[in-house]
C-alpha atoms as a PDB file:
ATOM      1  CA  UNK A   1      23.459 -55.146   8.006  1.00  0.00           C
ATOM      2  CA  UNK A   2      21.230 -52.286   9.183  1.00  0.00           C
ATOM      3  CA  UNK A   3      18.237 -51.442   7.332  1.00  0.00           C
ATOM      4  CA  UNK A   4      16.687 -48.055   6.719  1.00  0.00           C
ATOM      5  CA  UNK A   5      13.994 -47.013   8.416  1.00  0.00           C
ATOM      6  CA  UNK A   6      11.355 -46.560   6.133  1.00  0.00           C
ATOM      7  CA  UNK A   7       9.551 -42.723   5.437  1.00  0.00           C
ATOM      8  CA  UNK A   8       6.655 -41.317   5.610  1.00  0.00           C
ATOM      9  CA  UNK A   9       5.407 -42.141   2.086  1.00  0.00           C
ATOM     10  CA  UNK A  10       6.352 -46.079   2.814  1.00  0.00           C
ATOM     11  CA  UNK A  11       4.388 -45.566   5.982  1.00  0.00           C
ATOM     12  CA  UNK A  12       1.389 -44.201   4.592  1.00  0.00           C
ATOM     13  CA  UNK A  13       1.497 -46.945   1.079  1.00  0.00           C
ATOM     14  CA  UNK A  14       1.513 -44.017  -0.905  1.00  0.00           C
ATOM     15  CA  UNK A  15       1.245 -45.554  -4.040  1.00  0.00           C
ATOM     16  CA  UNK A  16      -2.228 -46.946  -2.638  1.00  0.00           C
ATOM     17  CA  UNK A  17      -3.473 -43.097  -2.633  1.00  0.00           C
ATOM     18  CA  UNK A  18      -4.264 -43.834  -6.291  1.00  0.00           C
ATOM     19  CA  UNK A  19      -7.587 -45.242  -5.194  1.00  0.00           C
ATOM     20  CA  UNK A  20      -8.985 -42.586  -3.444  1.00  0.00           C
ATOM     21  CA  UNK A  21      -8.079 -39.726  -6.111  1.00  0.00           C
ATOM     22  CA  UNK A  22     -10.167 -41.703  -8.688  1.00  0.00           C
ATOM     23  CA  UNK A  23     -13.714 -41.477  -6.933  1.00  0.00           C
ATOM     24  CA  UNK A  24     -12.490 -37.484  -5.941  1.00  0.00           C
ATOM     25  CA  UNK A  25     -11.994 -36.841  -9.197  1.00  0.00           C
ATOM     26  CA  UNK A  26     -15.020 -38.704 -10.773  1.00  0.00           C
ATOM     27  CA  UNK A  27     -17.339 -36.759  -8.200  1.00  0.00           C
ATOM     28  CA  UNK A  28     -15.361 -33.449  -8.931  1.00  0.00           C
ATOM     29  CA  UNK A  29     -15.653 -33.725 -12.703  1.00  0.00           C
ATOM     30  CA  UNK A  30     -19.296 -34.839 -12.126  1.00  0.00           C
ATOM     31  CA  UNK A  31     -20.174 -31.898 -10.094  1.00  0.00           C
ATOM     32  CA  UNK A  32     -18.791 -29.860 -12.646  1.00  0.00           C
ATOM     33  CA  UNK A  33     -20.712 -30.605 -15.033  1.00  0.00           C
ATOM     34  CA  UNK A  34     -23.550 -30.022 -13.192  1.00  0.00           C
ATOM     35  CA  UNK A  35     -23.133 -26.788 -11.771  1.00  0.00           C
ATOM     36  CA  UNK A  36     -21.343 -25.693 -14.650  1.00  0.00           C
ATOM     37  CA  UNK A  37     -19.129 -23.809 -12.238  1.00  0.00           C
ATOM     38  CA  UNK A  38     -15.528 -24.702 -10.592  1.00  0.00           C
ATOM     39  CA  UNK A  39     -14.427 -24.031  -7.109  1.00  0.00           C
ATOM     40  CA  UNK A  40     -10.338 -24.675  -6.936  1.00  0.00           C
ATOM     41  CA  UNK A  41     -10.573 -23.857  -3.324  1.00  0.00           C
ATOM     42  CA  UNK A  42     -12.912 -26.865  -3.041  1.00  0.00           C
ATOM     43  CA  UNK A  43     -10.960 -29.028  -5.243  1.00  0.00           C
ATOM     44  CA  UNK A  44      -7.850 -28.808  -3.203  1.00  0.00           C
ATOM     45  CA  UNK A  45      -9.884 -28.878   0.258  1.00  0.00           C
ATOM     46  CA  UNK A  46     -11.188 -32.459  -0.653  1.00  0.00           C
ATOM     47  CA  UNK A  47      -8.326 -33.618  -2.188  1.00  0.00           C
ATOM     48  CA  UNK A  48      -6.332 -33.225   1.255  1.00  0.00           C
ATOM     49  CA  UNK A  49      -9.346 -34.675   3.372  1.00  0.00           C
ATOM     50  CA  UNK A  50      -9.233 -38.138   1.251  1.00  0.00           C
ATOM     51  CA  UNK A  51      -5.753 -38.523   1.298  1.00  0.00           C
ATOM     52  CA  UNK A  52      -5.453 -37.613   5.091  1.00  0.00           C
ATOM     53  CA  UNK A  53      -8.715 -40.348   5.241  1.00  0.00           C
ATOM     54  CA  UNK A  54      -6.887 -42.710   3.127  1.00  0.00           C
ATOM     55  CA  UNK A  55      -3.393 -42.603   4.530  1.00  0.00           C
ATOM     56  CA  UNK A  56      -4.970 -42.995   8.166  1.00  0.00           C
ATOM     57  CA  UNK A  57      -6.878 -46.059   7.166  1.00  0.00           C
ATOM     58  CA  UNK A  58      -3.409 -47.998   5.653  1.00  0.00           C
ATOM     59  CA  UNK A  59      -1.423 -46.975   8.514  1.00  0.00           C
ATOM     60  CA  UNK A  60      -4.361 -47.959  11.170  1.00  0.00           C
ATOM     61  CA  UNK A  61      -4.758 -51.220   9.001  1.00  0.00           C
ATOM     62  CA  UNK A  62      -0.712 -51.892   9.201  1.00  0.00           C
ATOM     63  CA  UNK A  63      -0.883 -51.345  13.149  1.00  0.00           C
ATOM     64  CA  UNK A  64      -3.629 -53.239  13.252  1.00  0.00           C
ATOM     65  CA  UNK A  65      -2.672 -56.662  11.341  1.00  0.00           C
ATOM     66  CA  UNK A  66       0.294 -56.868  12.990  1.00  0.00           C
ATOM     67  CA  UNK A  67      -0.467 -56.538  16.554  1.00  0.00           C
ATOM     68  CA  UNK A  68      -3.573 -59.179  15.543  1.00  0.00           C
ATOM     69  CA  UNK A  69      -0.842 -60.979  14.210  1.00  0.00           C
ATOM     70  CA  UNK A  70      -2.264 -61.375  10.926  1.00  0.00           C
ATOM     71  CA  UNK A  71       0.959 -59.827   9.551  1.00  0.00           C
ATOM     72  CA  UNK A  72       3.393 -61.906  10.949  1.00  0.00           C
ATOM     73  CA  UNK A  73       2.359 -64.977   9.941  1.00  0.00           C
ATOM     74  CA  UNK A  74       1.581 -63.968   6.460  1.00  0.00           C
ATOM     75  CA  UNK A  75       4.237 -65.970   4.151  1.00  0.00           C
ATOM     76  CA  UNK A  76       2.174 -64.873   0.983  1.00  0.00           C
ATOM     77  CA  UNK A  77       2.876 -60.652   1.255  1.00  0.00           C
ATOM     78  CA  UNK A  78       3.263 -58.861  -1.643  1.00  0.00           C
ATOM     79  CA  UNK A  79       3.202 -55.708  -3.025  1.00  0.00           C
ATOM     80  CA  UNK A  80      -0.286 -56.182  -4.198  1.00  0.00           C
ATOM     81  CA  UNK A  81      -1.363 -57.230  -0.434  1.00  0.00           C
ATOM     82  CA  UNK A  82      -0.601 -58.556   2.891  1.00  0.00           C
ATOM     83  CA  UNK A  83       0.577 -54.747   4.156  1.00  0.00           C
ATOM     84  CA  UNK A  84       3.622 -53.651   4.220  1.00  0.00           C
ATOM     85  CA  UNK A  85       5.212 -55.559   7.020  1.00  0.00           C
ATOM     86  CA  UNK A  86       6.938 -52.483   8.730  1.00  0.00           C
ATOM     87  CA  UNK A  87       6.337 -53.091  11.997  1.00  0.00           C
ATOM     88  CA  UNK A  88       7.500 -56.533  11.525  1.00  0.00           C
ATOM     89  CA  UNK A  89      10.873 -55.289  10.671  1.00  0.00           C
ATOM     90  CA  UNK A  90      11.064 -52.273  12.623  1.00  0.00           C
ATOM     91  CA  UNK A  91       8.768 -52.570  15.996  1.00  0.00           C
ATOM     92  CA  UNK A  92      10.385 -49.120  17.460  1.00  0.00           C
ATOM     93  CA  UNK A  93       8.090 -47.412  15.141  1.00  0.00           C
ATOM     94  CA  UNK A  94       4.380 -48.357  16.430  1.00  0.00           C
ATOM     95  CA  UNK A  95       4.416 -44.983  18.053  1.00  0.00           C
ATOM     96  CA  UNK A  96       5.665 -42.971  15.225  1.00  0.00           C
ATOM     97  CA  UNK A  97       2.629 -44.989  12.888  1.00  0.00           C
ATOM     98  CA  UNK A  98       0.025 -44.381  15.649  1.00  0.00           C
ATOM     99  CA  UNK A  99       0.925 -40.917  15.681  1.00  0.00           C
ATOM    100  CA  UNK A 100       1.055 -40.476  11.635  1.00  0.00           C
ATOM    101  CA  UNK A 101      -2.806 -41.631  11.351  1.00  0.00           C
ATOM    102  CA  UNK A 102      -3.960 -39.832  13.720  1.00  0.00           C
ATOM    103  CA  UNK A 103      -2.174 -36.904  12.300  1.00  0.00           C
ATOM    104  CA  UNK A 104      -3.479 -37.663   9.149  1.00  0.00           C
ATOM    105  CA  UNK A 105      -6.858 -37.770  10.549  1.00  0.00           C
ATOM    106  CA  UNK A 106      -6.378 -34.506  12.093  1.00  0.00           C
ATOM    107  CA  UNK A 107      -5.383 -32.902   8.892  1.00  0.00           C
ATOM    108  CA  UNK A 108      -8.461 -34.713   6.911  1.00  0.00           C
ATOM    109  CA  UNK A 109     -10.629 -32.475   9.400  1.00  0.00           C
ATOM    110  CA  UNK A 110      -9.131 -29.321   9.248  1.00  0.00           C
ATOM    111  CA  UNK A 111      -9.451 -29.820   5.717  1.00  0.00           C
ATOM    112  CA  UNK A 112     -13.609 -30.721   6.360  1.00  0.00           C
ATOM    113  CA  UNK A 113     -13.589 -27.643   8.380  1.00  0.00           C
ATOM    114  CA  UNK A 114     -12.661 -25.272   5.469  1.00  0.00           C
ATOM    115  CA  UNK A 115     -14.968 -26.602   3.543  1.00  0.00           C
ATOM    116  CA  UNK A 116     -17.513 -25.722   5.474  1.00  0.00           C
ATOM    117  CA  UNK A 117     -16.681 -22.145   4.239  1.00  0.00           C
ATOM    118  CA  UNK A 118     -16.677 -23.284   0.027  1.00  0.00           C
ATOM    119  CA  UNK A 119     -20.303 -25.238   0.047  1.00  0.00           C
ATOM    120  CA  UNK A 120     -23.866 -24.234   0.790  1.00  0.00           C
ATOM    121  CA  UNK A 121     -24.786 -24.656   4.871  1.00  0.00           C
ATOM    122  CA  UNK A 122     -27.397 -27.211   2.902  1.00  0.00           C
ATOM    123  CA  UNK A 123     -24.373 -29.265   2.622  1.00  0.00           C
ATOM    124  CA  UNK A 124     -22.898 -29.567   5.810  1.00  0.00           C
ATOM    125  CA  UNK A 125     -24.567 -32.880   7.169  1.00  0.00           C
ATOM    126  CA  UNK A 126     -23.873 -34.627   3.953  1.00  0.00           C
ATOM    127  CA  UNK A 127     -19.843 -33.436   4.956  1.00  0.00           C
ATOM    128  CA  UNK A 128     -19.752 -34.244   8.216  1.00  0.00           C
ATOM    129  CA  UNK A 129     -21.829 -37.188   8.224  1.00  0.00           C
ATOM    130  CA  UNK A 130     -18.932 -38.483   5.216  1.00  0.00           C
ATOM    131  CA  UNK A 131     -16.158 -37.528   7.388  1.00  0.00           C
ATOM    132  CA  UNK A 132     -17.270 -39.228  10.323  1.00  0.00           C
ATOM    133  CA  UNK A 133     -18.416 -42.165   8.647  1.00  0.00           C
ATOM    134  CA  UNK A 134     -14.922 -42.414   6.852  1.00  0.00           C
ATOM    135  CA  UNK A 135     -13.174 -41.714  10.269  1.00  0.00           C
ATOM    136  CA  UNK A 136     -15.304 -44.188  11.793  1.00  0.00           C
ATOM    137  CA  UNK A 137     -13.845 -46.588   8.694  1.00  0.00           C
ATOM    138  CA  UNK A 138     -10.311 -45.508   8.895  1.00  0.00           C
ATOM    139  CA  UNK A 139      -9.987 -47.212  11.840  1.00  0.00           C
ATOM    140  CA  UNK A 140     -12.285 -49.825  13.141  1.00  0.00           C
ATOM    141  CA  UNK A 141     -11.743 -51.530   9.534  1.00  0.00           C
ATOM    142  CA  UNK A 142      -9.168 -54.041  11.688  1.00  0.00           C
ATOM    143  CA  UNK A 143      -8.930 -52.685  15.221  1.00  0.00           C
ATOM    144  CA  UNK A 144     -11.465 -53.771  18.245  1.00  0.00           C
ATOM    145  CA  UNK A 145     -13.977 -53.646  18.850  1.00  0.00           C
ATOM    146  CA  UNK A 146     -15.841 -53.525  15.403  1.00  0.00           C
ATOM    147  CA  UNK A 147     -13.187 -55.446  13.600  1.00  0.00           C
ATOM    148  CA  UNK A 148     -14.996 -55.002  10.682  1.00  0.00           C
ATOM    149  CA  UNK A 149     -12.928 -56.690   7.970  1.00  0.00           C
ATOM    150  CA  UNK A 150     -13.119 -59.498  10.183  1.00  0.00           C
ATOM    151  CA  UNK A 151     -16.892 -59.804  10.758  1.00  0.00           C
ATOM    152  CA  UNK A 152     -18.098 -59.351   7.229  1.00  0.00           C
ATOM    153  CA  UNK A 153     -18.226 -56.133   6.555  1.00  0.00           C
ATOM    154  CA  UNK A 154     -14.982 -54.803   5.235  1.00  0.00           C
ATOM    155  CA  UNK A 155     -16.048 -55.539   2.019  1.00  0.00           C
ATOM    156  CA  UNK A 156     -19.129 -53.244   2.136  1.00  0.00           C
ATOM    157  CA  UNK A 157     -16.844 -50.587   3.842  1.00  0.00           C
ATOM    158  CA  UNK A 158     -14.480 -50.689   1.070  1.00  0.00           C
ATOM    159  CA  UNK A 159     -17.367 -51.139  -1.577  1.00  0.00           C
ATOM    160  CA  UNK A 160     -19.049 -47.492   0.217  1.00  0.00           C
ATOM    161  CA  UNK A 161     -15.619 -45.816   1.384  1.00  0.00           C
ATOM    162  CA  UNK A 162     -14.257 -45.868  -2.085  1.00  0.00           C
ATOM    163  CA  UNK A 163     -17.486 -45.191  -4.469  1.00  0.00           C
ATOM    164  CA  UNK A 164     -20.438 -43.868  -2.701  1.00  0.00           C
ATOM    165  CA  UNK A 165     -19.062 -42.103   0.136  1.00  0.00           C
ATOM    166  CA  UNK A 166     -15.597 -40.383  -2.298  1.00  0.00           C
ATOM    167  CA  UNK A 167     -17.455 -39.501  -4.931  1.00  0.00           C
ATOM    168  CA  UNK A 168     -20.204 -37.649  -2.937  1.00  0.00           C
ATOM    169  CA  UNK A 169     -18.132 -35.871  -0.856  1.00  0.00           C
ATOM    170  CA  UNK A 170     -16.470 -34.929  -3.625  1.00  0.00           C
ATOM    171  CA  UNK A 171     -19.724 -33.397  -5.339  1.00  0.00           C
ATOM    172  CA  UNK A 172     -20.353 -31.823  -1.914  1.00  0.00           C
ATOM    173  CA  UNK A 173     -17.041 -29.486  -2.216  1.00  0.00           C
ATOM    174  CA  UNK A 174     -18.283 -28.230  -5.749  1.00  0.00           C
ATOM    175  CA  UNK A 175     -21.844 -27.521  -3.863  1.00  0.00           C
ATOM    176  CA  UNK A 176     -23.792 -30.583  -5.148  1.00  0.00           C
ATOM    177  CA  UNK A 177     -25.416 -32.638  -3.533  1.00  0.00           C
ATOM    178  CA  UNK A 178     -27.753 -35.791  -4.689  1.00  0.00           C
ATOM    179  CA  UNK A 179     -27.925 -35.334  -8.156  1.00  0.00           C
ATOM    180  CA  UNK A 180     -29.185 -38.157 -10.413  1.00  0.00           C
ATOM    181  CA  UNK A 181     -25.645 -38.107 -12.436  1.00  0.00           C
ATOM    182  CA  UNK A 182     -23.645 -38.498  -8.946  1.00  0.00           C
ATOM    183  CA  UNK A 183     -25.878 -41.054  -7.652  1.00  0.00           C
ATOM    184  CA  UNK A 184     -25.421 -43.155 -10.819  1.00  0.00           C
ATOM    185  CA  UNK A 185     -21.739 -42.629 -11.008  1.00  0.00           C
ATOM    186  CA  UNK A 186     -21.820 -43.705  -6.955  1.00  0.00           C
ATOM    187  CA  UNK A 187     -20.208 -47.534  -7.335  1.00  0.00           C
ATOM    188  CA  UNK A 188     -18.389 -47.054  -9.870  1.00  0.00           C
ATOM    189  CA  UNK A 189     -14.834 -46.626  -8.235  1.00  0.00           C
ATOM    190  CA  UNK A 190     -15.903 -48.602  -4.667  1.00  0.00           C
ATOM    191  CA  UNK A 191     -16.429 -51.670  -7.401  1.00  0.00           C
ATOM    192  CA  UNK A 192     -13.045 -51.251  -8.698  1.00  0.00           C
ATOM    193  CA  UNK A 193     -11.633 -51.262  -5.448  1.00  0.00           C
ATOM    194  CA  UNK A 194     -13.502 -53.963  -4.188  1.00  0.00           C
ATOM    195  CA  UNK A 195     -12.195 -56.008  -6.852  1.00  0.00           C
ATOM    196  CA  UNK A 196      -8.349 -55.504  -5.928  1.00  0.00           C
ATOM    197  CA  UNK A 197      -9.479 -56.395  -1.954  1.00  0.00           C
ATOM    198  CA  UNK A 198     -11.392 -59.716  -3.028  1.00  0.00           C
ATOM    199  CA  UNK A 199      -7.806 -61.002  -5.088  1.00  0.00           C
ATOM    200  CA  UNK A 200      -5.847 -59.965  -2.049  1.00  0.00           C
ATOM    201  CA  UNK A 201      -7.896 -61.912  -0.152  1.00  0.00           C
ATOM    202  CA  UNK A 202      -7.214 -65.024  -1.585  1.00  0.00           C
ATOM    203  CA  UNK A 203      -3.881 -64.652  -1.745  1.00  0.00           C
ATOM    204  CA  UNK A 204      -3.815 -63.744   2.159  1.00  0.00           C
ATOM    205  CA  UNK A 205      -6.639 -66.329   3.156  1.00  0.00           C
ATOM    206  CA  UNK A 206      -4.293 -68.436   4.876  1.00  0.00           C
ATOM    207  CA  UNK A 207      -2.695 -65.795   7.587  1.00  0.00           C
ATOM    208  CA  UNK A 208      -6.461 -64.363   7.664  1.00  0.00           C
ATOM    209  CA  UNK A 209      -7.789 -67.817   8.562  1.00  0.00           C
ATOM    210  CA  UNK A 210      -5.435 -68.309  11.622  1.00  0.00           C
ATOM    211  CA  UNK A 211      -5.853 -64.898  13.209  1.00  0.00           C
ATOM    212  CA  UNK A 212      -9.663 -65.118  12.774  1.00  0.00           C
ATOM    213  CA  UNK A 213      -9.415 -62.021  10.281  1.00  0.00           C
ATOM    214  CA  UNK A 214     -13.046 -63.812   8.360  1.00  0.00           C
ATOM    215  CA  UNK A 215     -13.320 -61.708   5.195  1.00  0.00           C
ATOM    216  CA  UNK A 216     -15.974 -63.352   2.462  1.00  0.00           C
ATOM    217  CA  UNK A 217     -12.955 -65.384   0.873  1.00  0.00           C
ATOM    218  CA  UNK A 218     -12.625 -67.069   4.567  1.00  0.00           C
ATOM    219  CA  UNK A 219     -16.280 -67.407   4.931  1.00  0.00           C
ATOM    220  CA  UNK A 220     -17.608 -68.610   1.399  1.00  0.00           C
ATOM    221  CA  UNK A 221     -14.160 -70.261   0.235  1.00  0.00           C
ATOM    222  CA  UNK A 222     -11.705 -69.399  -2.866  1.00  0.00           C
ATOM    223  CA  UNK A 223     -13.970 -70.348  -5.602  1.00  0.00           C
ATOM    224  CA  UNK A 224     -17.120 -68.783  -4.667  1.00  0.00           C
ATOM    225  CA  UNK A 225     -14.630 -65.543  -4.333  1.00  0.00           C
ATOM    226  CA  UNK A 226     -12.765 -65.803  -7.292  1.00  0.00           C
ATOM    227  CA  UNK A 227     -16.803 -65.711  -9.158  1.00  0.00           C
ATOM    228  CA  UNK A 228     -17.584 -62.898  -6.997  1.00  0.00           C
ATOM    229  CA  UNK A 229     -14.614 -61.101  -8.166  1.00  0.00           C
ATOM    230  CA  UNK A 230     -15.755 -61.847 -11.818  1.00  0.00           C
ATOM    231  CA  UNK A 231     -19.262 -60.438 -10.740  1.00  0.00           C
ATOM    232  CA  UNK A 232     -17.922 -57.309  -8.808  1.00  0.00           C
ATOM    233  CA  UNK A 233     -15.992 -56.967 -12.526  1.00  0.00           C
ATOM    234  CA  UNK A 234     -19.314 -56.920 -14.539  1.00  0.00           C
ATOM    235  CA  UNK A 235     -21.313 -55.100 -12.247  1.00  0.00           C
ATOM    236  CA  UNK A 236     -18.673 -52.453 -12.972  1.00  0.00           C
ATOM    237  CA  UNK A 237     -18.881 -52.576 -16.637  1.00  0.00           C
ATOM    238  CA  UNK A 238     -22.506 -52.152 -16.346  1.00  0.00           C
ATOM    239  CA  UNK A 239     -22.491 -49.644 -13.992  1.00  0.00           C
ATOM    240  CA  UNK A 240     -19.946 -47.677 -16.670  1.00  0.00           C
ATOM    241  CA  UNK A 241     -22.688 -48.978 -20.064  1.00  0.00           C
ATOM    242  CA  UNK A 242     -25.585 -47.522 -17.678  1.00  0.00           C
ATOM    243  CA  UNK A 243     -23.927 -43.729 -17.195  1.00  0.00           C
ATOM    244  CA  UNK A 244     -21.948 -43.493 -20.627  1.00  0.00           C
ATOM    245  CA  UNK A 245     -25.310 -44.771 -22.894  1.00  0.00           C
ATOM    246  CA  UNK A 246     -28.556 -44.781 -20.808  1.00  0.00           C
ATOM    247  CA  UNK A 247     -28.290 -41.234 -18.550  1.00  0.00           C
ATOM    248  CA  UNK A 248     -26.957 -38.772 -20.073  1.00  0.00           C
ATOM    249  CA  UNK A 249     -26.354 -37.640 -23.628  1.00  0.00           C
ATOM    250  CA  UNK A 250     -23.382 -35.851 -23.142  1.00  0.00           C
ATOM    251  CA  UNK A 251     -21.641 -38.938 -20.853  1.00  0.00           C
ATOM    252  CA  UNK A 252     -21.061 -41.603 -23.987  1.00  0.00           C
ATOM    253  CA  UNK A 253     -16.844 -40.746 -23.409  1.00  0.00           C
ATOM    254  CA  UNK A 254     -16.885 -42.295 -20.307  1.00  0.00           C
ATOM    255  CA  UNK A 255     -17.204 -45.861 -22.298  1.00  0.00           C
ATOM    256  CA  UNK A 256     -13.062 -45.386 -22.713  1.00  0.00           C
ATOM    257  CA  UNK A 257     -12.275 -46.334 -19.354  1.00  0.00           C
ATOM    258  CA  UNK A 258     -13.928 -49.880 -20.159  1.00  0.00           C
ATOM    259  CA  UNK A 259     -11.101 -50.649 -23.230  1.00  0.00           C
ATOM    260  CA  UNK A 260      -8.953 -52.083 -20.816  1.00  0.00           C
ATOM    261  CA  UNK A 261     -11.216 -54.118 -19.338  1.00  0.00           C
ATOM    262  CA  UNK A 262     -11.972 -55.899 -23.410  1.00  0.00           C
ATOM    263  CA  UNK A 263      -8.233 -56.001 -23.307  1.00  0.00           C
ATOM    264  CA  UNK A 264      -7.102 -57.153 -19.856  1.00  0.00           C
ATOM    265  CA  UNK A 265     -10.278 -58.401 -18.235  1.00  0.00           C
ATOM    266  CA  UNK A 266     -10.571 -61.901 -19.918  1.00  0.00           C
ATOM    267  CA  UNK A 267      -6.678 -63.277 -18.540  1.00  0.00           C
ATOM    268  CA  UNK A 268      -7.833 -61.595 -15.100  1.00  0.00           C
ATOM    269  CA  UNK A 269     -10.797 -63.556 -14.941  1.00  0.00           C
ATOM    270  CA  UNK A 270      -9.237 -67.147 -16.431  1.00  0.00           C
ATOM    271  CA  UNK A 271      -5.978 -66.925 -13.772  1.00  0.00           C
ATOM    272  CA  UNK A 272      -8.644 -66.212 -10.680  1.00  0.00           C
ATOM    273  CA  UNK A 273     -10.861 -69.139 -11.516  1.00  0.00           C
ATOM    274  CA  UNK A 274      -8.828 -71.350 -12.516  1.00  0.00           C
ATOM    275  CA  UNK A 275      -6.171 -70.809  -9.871  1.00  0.00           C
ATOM    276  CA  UNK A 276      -8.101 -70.038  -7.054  1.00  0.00           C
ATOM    277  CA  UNK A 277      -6.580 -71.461  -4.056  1.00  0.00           C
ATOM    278  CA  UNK A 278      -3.165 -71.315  -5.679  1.00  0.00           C
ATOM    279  CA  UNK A 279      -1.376 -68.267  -4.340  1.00  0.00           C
ATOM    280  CA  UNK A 280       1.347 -67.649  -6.450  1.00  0.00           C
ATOM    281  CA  UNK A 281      -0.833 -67.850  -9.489  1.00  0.00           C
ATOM    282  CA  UNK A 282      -3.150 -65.833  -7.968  1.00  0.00           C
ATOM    283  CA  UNK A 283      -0.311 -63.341  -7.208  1.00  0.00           C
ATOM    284  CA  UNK A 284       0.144 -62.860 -10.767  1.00  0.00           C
ATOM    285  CA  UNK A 285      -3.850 -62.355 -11.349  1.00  0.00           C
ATOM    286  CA  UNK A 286      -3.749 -59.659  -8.776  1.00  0.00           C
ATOM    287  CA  UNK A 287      -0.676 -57.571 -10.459  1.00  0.00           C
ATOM    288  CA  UNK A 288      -2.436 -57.129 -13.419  1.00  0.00           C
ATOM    289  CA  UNK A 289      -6.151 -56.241 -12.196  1.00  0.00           C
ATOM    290  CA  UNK A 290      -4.099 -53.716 -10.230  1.00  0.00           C
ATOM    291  CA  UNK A 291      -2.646 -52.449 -13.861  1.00  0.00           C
ATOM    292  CA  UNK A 292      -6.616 -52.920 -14.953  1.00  0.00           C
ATOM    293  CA  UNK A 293      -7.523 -50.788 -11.656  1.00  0.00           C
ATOM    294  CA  UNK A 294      -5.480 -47.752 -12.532  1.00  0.00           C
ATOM    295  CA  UNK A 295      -5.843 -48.191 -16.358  1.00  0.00           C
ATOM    296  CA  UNK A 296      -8.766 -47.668 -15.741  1.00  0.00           C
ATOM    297  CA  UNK A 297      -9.201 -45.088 -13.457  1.00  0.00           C
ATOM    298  CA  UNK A 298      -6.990 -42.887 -15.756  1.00  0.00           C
ATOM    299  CA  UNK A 299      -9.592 -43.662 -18.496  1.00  0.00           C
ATOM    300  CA  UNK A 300     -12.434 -42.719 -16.182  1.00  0.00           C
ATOM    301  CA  UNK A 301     -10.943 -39.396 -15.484  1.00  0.00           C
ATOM    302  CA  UNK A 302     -10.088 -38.243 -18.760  1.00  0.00           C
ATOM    303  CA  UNK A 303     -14.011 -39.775 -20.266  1.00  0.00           C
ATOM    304  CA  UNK A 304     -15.447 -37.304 -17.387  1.00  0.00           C
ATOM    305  CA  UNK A 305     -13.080 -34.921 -18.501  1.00  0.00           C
ATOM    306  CA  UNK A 306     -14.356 -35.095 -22.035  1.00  0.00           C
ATOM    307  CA  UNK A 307     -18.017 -34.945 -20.746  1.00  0.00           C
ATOM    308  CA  UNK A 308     -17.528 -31.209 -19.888  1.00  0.00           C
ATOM    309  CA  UNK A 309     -16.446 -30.226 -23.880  1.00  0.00           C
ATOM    310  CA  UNK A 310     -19.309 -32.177 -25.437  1.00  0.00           C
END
């Protein structure tokens, strides 16, 4: 039977985009606030540099797991992690993927380019420095010769590409910069992120352990993981108590994006201890922090949202 080639949207894990409009939005809605002021031109300008960022960094990491081989000898890939296996299935299309993320890159810095013409000259290194950086990411997250996720730091790149370095540059386009409300809101959404990586990890340590791809699951083993997880988790909810109760007077709706985390949180935890070197429990662990994840990101959004009426 032949199989259809998969599109553009399969190529790029489209429904992965959800992480990177959380910290745009977050920094957008932040910024706001702020400046009091709105630039749409801005909005959409930033919004098409992180996806173009985002989709080049999970085609680059597809490419790059399965000509490392990590990919093919994963037995535990799911939708939550282990890629998508295209190029397993259809090996005619490593050009067409190289060409997409590069293409995607391209379009992330035509999109840094206008903005150049939206924010204060002030701003430009903090841009440009963020583009490069998250170019820089995109792509020598798996490939050689950084290789980061394999040498220890593809946690901290994930941890800065998807907090720090999104929600700044999403500040940036509405013309702020370092602002005491942006720099506390910084880890937020890199924490949440984080938290989905360390679960996939487990689940993938196998395949990552024969093709030497040595995230922190690899090097400190499942259980020490499956705590970090849990700490990444609370660091979060801190990092949410801090900017909704202890900055800002006007922030307290944020605290709505933490109700999933009373609700789902506890079952999250229990399955990734308890079950940590056990992948298909694990499997279930990671589908629902991903249902946490985007619970509550939503949450997040509309709490920031609220932030600007009160």
């Amino acid at each position: 039977m032949v199989q259809n080639q998969p599109g553009v949207l399969q190529m790029i894990r489209a429904p992965f985009l959800s992480s990177i409009l959380s910290p745009l939005l977050a920094g957008t809605l932040l910024a706001v606030a702020v400046n009091q002021s709105f630039s749409l031109l801005g909005f959409v300008l930033v919004m098409v540099m992180g996806i173009g960022l985002h989709a080049a960094t999970n085609v680059y990491n597809d490419i790059y797991d399965t000509l490392q081989g990590t990919d093919r000898v994963n037995v535990h890939r799911n939708q939550f992690s282990g890629g998508s296996g295209i190029l397993i299935r259809f090996p005619e299309l490593q050009g067409k993927m190289f060409f997409l993320a590069r293409f995607s890159l391209v379009i992330a810095l035509l999109a840094t380019i206008g903005l150049m013409f939206v924010i204060d000259r002030a701003l430009w290194p903090f841009l440009w420095g963020l583009y490069l950086l998250s170019a820089f990411f995109s792509k020598y997250y798996t490939a050689a010769p950084f290789k980061l996720a394999s040498r220890g730091f593809g946690e901290v790149s994930v941890l800065f590409a998807f907090g720090p370095m999104a929600v700044l540059v999403a500040a940036v386009s509405q013309g702020v910069g370092l602002h005491p409300a942006v720099l506390v809101a910084m880890p937020i959404t890199g924490l949440s992120t984080l938290s989905i990586l360390l679960l996939g990890q487990l689940i993938d340590l196998p395949a990552d352990k024969e093709t030497g791809k040595l995230g922190v699951a690899a090097r400190a083993g499942t259980k020490a993981t499956a705590y970090l997880f849990v700490l990444v988790q609370f660091l979060l909810i801190s990092n949410v108590l801090v900017l909704g109760l202890g900055f800002m007077k006007s922030s307290w709706p944020v605290l709505i994006s933490l109700v999933p985390y009373a609700a789902m949180l506890p079952s999250i935890a229990h399955l990734a201890i308890q079950y940590h070197d056990n992948e298909d429990e694990l499997k279930k662990a990671a589908g629902k922090n991903v249902q946490l994840h985007l619970a509550f990101s939503i949450l997040l959004t509309i709490g920031l949202g609220f932030c600007l009426l009160t």
